[in-house]
Protein backbone atom coordinates (compact mmCIF):
# COMPACT_ATOMS: atom_id res chain seq x y z
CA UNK A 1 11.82 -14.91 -22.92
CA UNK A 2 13.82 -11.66 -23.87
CA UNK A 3 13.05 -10.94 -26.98
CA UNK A 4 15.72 -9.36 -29.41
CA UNK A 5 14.59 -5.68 -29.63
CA UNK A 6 14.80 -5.50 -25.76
CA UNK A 7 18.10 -7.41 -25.80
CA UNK A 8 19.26 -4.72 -28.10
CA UNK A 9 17.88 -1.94 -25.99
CA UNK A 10 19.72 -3.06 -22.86
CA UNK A 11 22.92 -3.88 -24.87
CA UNK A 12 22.56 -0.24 -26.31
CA UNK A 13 22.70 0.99 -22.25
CA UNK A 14 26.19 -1.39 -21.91
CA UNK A 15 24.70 -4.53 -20.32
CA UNK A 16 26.43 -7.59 -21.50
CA UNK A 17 24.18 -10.07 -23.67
CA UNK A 18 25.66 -13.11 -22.11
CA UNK A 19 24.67 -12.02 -18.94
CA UNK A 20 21.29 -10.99 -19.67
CA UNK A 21 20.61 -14.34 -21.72
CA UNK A 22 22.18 -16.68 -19.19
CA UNK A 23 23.25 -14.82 -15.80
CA UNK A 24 26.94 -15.56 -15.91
CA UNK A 25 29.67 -13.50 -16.60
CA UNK A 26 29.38 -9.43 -15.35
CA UNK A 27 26.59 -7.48 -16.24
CA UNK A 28 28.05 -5.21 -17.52
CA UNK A 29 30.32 -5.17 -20.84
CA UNK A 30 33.93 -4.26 -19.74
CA UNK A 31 33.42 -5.37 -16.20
CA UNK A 32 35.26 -7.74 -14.72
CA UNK A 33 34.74 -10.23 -11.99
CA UNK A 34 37.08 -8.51 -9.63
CA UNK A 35 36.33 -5.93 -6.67
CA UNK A 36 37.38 -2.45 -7.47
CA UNK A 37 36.55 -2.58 -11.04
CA UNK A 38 34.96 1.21 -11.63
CA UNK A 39 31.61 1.50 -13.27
CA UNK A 40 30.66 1.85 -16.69
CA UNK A 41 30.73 5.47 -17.76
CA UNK A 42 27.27 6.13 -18.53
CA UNK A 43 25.51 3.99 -16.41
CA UNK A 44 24.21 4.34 -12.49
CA UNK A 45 25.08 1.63 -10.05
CA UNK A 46 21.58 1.49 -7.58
CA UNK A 47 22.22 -0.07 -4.14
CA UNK A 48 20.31 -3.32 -4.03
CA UNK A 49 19.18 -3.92 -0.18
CA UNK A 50 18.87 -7.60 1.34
CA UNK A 51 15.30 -6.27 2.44
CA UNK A 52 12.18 -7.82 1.11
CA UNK A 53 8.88 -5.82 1.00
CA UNK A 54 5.79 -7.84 1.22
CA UNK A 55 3.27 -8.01 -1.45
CA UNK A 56 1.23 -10.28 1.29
CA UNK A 57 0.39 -10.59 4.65
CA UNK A 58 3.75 -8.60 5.76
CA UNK A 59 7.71 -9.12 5.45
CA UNK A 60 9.60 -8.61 9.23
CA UNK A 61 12.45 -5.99 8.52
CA UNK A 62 15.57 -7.82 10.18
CA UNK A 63 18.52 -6.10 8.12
CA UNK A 64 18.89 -3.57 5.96
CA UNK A 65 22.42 -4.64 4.66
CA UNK A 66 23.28 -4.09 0.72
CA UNK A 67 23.27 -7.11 -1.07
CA UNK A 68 24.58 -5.84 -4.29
CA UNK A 69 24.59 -3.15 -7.03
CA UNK A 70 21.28 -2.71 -9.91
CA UNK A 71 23.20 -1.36 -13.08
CA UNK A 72 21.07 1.43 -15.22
CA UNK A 73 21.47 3.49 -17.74
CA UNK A 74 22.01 7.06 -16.63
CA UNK A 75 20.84 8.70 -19.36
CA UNK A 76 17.47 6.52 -19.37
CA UNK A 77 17.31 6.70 -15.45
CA UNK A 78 17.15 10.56 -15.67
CA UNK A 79 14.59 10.83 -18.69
CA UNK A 80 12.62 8.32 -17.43
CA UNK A 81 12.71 7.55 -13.65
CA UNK A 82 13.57 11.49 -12.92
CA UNK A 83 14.79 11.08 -9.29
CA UNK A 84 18.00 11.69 -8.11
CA UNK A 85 19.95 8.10 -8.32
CA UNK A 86 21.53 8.68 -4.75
CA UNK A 87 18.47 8.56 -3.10
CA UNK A 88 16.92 5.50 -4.37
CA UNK A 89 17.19 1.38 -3.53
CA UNK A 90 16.25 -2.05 -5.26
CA UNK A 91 14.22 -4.13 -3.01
CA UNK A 92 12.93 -7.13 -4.21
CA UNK A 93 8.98 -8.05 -3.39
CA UNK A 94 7.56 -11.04 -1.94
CA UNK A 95 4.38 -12.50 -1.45
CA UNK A 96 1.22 -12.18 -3.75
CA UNK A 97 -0.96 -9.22 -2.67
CA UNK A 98 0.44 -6.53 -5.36
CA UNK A 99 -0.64 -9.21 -8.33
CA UNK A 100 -0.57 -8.31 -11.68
CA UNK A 101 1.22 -5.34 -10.88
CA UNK A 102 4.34 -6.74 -9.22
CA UNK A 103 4.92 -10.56 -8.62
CA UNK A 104 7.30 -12.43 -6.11
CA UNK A 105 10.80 -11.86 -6.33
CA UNK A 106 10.22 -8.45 -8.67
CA UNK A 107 12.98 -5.90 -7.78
CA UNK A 108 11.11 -2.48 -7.29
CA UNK A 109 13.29 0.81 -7.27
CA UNK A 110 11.90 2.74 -4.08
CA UNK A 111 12.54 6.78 -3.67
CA UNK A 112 13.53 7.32 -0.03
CA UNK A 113 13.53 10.86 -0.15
CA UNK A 114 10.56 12.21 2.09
CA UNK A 115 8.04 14.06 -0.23
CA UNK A 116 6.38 17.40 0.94
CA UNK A 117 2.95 16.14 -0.51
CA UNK A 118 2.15 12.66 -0.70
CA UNK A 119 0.92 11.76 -4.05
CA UNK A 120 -1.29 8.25 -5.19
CA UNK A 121 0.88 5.47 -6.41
CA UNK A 122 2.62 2.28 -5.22
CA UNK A 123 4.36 2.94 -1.79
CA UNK A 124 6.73 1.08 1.07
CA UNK A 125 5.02 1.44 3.94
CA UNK A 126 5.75 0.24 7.56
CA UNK A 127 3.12 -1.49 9.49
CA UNK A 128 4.20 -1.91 13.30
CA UNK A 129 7.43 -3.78 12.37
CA UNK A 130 6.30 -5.17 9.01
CA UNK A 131 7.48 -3.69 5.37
CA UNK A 132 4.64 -3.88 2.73
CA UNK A 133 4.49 -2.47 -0.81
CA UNK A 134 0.75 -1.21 -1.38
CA UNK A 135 -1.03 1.22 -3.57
CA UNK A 136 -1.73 4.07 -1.58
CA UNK A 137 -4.79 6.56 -2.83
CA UNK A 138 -4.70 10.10 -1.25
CA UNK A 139 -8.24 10.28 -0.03
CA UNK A 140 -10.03 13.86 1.27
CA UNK A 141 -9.38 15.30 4.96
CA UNK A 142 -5.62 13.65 4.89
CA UNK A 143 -6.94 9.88 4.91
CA UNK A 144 -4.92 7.29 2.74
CA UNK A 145 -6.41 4.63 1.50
CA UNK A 146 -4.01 1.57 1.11
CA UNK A 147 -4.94 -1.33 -1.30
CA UNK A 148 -3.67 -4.36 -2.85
CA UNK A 149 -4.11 -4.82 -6.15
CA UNK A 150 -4.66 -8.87 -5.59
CA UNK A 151 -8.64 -8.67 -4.32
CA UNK A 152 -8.25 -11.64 -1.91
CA UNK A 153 -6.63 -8.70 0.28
CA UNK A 154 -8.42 -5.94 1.92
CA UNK A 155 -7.44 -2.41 2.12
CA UNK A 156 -7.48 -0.47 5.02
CA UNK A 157 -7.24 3.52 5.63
CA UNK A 158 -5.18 5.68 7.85
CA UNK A 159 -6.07 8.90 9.03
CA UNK A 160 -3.07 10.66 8.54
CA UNK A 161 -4.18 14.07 10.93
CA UNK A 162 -3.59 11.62 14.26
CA UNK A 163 -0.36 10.33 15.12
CA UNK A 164 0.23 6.79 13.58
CA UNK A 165 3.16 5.42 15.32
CA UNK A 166 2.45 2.29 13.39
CA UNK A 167 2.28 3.73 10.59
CA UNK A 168 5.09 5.19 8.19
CA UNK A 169 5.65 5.96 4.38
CA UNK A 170 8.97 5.07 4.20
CA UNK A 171 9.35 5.35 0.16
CA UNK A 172 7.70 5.79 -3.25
CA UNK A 173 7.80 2.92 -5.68
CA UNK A 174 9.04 4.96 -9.03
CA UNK A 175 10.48 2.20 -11.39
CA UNK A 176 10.22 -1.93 -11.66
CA UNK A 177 11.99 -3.60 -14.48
CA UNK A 178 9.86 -6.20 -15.82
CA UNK A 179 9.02 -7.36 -18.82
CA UNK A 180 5.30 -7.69 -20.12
């Protein structure tokens, strides 16, 4: 249940109440139901992809296709996310093996910009043709460690100073919007 102070919070960043108590109408106040309507001023419109990342045993990456938009606040996005907007997707998770930290269906914001250093925290990774969200933990002599936070999963490492064609980073988890 959404309690009034974060109603308030996300009305304050131009989401529509109705929507966010209900789901109908436009998310956004002063958006209509038509195409072409231009944003908000204000706040970032974040591609939403029809991929799902597994929190389990593994999703199979058919399409990549946009499924929608994920309306933020800009001025919250920079001060808090810090990323630049273009180069980040919503991707919802599925499955159980990121439990407590993300649950099914959870939309995760994932930064797809390649990072010079890779740095501990919750990643998209590809494993042979299989998308997973994991926590990855930068481990001495350029080995990763890659956990689930669910402990009915086990981890598994990669040593990252061989080739892993299997293996890929393809983007940092940086932002979820969930309520505790």
């Amino acid at each position: 249940e959404v309690t009034r102070a974060t109603a308030e919070k996300f009305a304050d960043q131009g989401v529509n109440l109705n929507w966010l108590l209900t789901g109908e109408g436009p998310m956004l106040r002063g958006q209509g139901d038509g195409p072409g309507m231009e944003p908000q001023e204000g706040v970032l419109e974040l591609t939403q992809l029809a991929v799902k990342v597994s929190a389990g045993d593994g999703a199979l990456v058919l399409v990549e296709e946009e499924v929608g938009k994920f309306a933020i606040g800009e001025t919250y996005f920079r001060k808090v996310v810090g990323v630049d907007p273009r180069q980040v997707v919503m991707v919802a998770v599925e499955g159980d093996s990121m439990l407590p930290t993300l649950s099914p269906n959870d939309l995760v914001m994932v930064s797809m910009i390649k990072p010079q250093k890779v740095v501990d925290g919750l990643w998209v990774v590809r494993l042979g043709a299989t998308t997973l969200v994991k926590r990855v933990q930068v481990m001495p002599k350029n080995v990763l460690r890659v956990v689930s936070d669910n402990p009915a999963y086990q981890e598994f490492k990669m040593d990252m100073n061989e080739e892993q064609p299997d293996f890929e980073l393809v983007g940092r988890v940086v932002w979820a919007p969930r309520l505790f």
